[in-house]
PDB file of N, CA and C in Angstrom:
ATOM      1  N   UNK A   1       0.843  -1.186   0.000  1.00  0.00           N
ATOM      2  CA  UNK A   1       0.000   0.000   0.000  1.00  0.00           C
ATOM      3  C   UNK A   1       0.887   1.247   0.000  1.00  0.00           C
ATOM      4  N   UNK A   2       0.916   2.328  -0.984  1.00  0.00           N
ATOM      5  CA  UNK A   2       1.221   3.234  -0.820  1.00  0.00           C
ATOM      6  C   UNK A   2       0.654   4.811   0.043  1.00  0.00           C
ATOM      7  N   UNK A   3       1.366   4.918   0.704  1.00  0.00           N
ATOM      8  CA  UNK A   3       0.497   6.179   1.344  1.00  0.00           C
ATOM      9  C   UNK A   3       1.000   7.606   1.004  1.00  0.00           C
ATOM     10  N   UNK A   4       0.326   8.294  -0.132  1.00  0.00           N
ATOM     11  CA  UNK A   4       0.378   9.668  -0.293  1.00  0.00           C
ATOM     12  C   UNK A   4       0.236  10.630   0.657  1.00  0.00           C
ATOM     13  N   UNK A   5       1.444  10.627   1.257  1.00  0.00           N
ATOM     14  CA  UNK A   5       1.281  11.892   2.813  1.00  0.00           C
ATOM     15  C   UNK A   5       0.963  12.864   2.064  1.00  0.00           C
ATOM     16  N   UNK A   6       1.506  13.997   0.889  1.00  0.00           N
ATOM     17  CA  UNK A   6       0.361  14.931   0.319  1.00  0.00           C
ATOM     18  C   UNK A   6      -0.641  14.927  -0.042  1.00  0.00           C
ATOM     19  N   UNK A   7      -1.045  14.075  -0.244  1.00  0.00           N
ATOM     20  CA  UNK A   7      -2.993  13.731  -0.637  1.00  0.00           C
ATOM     21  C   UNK A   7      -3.432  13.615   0.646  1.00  0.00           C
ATOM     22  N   UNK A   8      -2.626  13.135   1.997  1.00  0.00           N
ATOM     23  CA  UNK A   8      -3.598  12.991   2.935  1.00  0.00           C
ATOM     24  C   UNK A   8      -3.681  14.367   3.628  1.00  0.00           C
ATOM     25  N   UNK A   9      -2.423  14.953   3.498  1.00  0.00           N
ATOM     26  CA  UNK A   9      -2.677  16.217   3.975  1.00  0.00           C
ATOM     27  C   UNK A   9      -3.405  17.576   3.803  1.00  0.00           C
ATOM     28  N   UNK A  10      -3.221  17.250   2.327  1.00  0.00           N
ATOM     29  CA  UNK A  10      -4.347  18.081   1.612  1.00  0.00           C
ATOM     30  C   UNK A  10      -6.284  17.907   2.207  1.00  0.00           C
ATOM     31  N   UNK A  11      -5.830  16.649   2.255  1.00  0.00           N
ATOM     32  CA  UNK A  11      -7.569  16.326   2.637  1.00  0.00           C
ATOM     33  C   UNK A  11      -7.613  16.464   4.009  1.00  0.00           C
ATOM     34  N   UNK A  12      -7.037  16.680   4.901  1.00  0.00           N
ATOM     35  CA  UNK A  12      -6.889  17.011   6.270  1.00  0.00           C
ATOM     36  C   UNK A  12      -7.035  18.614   6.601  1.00  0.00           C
ATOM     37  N   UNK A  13      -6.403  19.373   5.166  1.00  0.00           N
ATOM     38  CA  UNK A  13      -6.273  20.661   5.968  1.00  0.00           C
ATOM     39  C   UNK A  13      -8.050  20.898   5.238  1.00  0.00           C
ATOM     40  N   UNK A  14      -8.619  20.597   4.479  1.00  0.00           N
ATOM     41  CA  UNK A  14     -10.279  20.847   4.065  1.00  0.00           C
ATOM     42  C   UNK A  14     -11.291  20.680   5.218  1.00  0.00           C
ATOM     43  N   UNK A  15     -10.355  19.718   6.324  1.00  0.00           N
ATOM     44  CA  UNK A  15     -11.967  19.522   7.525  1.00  0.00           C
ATOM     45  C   UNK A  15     -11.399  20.430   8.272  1.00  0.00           C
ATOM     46  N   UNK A  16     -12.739  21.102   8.820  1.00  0.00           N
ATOM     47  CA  UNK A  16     -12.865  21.630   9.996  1.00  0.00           C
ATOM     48  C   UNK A  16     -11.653  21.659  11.229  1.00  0.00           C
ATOM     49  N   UNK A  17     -11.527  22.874  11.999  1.00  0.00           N
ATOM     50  CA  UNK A  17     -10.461  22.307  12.848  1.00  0.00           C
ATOM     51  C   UNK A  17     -11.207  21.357  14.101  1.00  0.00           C
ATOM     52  N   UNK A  18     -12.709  21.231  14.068  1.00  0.00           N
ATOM     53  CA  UNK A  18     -13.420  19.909  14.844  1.00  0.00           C
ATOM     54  C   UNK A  18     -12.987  18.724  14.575  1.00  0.00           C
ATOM     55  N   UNK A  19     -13.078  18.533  13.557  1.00  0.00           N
ATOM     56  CA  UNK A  19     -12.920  17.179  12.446  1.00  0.00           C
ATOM     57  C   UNK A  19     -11.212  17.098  12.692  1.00  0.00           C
ATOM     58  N   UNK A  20     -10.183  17.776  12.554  1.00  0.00           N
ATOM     59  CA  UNK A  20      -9.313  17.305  12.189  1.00  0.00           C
ATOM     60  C   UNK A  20      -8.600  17.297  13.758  1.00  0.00           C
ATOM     61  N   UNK A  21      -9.341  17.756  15.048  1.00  0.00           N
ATOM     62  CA  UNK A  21      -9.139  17.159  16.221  1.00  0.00           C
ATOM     63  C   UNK A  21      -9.854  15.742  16.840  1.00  0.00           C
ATOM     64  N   UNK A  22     -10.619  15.196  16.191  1.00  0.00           N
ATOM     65  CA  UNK A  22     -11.565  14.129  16.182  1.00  0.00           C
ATOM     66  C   UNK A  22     -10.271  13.559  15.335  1.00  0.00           C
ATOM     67  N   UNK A  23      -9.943  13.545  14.285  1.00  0.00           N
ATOM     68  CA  UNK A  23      -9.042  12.698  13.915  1.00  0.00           C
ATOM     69  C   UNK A  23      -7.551  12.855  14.131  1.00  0.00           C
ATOM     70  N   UNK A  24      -7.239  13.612  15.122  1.00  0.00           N
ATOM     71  CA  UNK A  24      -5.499  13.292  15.684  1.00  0.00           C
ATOM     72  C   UNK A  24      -6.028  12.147  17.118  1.00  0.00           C
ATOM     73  N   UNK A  25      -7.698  12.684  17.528  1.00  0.00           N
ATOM     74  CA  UNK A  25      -8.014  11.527  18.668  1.00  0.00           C
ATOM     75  C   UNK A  25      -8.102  10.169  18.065  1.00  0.00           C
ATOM     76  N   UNK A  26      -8.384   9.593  16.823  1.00  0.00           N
ATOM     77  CA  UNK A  26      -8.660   8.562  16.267  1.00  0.00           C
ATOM     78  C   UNK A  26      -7.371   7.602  15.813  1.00  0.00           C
ATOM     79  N   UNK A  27      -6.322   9.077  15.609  1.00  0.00           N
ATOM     80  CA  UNK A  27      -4.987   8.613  15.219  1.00  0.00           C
ATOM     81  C   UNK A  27      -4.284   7.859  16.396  1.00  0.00           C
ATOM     82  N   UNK A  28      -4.724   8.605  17.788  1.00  0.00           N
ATOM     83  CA  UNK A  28      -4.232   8.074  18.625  1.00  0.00           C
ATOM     84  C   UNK A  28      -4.327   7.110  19.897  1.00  0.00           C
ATOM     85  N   UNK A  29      -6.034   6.263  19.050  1.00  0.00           N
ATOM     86  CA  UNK A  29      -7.112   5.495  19.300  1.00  0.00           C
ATOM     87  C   UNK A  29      -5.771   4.070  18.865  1.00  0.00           C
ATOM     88  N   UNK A  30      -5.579   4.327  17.588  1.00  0.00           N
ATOM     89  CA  UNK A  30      -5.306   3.408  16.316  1.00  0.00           C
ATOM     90  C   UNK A  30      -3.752   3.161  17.210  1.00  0.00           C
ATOM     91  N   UNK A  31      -3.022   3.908  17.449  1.00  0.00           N
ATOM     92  CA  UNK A  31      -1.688   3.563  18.033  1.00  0.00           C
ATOM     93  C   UNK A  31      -1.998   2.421  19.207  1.00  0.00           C
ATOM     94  N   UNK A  32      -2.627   3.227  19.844  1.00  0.00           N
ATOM     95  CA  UNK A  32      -2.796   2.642  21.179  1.00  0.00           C
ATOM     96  C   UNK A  32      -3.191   0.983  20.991  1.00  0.00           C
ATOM     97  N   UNK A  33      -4.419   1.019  19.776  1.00  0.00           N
ATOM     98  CA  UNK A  33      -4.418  -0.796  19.798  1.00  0.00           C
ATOM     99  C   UNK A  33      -3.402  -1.612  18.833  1.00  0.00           C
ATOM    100  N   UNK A  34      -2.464  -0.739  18.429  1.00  0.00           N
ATOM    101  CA  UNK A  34      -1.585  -1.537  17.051  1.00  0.00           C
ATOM    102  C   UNK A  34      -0.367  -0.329  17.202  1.00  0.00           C
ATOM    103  N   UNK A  35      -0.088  -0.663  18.855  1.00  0.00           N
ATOM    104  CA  UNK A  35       1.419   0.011  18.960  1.00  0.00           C
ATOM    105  C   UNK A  35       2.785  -1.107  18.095  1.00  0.00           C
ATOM    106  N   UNK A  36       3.821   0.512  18.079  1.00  0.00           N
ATOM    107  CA  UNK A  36       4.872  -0.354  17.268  1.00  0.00           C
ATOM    108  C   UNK A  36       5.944   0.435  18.093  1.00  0.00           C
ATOM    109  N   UNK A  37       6.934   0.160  17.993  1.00  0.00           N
ATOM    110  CA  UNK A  37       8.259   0.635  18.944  1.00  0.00           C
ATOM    111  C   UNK A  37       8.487   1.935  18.434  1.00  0.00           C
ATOM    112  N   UNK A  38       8.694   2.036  17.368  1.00  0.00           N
ATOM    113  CA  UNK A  38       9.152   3.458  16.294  1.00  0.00           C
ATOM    114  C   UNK A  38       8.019   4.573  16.188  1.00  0.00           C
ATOM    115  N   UNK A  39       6.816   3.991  16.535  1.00  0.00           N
ATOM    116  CA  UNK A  39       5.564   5.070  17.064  1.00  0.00           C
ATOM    117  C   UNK A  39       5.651   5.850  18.079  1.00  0.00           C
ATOM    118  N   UNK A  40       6.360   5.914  18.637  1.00  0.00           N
ATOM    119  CA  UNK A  40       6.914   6.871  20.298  1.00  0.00           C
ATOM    120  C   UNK A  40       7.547   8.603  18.978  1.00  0.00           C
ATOM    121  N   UNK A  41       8.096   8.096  18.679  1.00  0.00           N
ATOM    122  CA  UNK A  41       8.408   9.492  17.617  1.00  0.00           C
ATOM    123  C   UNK A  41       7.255   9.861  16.921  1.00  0.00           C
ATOM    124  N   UNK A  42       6.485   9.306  16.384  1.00  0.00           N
ATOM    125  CA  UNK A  42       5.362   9.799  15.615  1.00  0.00           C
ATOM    126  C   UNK A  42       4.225  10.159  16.652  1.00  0.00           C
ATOM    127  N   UNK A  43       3.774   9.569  17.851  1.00  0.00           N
ATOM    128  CA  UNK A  43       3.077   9.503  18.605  1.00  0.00           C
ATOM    129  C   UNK A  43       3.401  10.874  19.147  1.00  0.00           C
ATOM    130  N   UNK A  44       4.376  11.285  19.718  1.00  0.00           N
ATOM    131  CA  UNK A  44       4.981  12.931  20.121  1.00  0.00           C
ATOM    132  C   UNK A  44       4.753  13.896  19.418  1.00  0.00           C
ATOM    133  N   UNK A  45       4.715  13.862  17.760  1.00  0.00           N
ATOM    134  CA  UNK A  45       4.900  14.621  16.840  1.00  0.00           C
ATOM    135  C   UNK A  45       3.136  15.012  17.059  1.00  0.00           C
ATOM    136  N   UNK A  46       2.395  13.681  16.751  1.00  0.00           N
ATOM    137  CA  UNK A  46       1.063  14.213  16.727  1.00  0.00           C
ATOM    138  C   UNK A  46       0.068  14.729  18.002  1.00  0.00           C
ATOM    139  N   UNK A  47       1.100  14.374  19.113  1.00  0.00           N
ATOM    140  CA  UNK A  47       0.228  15.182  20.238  1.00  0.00           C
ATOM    141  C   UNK A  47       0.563  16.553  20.004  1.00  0.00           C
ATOM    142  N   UNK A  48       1.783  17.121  19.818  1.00  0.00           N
ATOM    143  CA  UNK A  48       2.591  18.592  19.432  1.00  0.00           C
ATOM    144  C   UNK A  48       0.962  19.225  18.176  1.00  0.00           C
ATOM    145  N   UNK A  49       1.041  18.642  17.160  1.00  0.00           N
ATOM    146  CA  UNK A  49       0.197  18.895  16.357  1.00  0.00           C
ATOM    147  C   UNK A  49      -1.447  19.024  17.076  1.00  0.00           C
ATOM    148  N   UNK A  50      -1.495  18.097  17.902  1.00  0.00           N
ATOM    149  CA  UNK A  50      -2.918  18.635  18.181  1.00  0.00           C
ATOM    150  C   UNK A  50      -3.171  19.610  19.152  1.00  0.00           C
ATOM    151  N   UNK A  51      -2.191  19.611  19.941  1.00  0.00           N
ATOM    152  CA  UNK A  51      -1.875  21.342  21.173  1.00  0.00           C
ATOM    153  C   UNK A  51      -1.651  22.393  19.977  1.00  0.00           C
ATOM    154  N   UNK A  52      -1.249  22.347  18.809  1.00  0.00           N
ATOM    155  CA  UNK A  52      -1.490  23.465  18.026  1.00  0.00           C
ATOM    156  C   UNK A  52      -2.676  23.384  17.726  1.00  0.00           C
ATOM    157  N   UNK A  53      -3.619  22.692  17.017  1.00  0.00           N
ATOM    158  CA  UNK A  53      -4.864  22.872  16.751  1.00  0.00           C
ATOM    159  C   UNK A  53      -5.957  23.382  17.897  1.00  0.00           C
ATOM    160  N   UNK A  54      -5.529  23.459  18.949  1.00  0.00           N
ATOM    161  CA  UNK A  54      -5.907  23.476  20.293  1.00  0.00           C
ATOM    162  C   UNK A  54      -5.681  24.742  20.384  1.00  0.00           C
ATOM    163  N   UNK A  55      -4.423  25.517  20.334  1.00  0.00           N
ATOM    164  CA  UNK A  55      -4.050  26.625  20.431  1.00  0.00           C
ATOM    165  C   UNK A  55      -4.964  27.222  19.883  1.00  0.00           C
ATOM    166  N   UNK A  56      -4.720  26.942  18.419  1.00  0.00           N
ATOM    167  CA  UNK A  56      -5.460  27.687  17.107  1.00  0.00           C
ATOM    168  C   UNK A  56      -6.888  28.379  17.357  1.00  0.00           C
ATOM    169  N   UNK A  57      -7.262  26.836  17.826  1.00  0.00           N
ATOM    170  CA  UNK A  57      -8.917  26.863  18.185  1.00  0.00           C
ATOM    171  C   UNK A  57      -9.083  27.665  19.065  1.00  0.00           C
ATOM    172  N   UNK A  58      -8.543  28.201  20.289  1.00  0.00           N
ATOM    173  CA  UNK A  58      -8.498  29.147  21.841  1.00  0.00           C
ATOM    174  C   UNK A  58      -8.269  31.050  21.132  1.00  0.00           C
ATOM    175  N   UNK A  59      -7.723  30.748  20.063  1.00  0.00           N
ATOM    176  CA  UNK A  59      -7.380  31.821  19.924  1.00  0.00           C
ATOM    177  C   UNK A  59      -8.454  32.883  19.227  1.00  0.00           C
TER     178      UNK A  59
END
């Protein structure tokens, strides 16, 4: 399977900043039942990302 990180991102920045905090929670639904060792770096990156959307949203 190939995964187009610009196609997904593109379609990420179109939802809502509701929607695209519903899905950093879903992202980190999905870790939690199908952890991998090398997910501790990605797992950090996307909590960082959702305290910005968080920010965003407060502001």
């Amino acid at each position: 399977m190939v995964i187009k990180i610009a196609e997904i991102s593109q379609d990420i920045d179109t939802l809502t900043e509701e929607a695209q905090i519903l899905l950093l929670d879903f992202i980190q639904l999905l870790k939690k039942r199908y952890p991998k060792p090398e997910n501790q770096l990605i797992e950090n990156e996307m909590e960082n990302e959702k305290q910005n959307l968080e920010k965003q949203d407060n502001q």
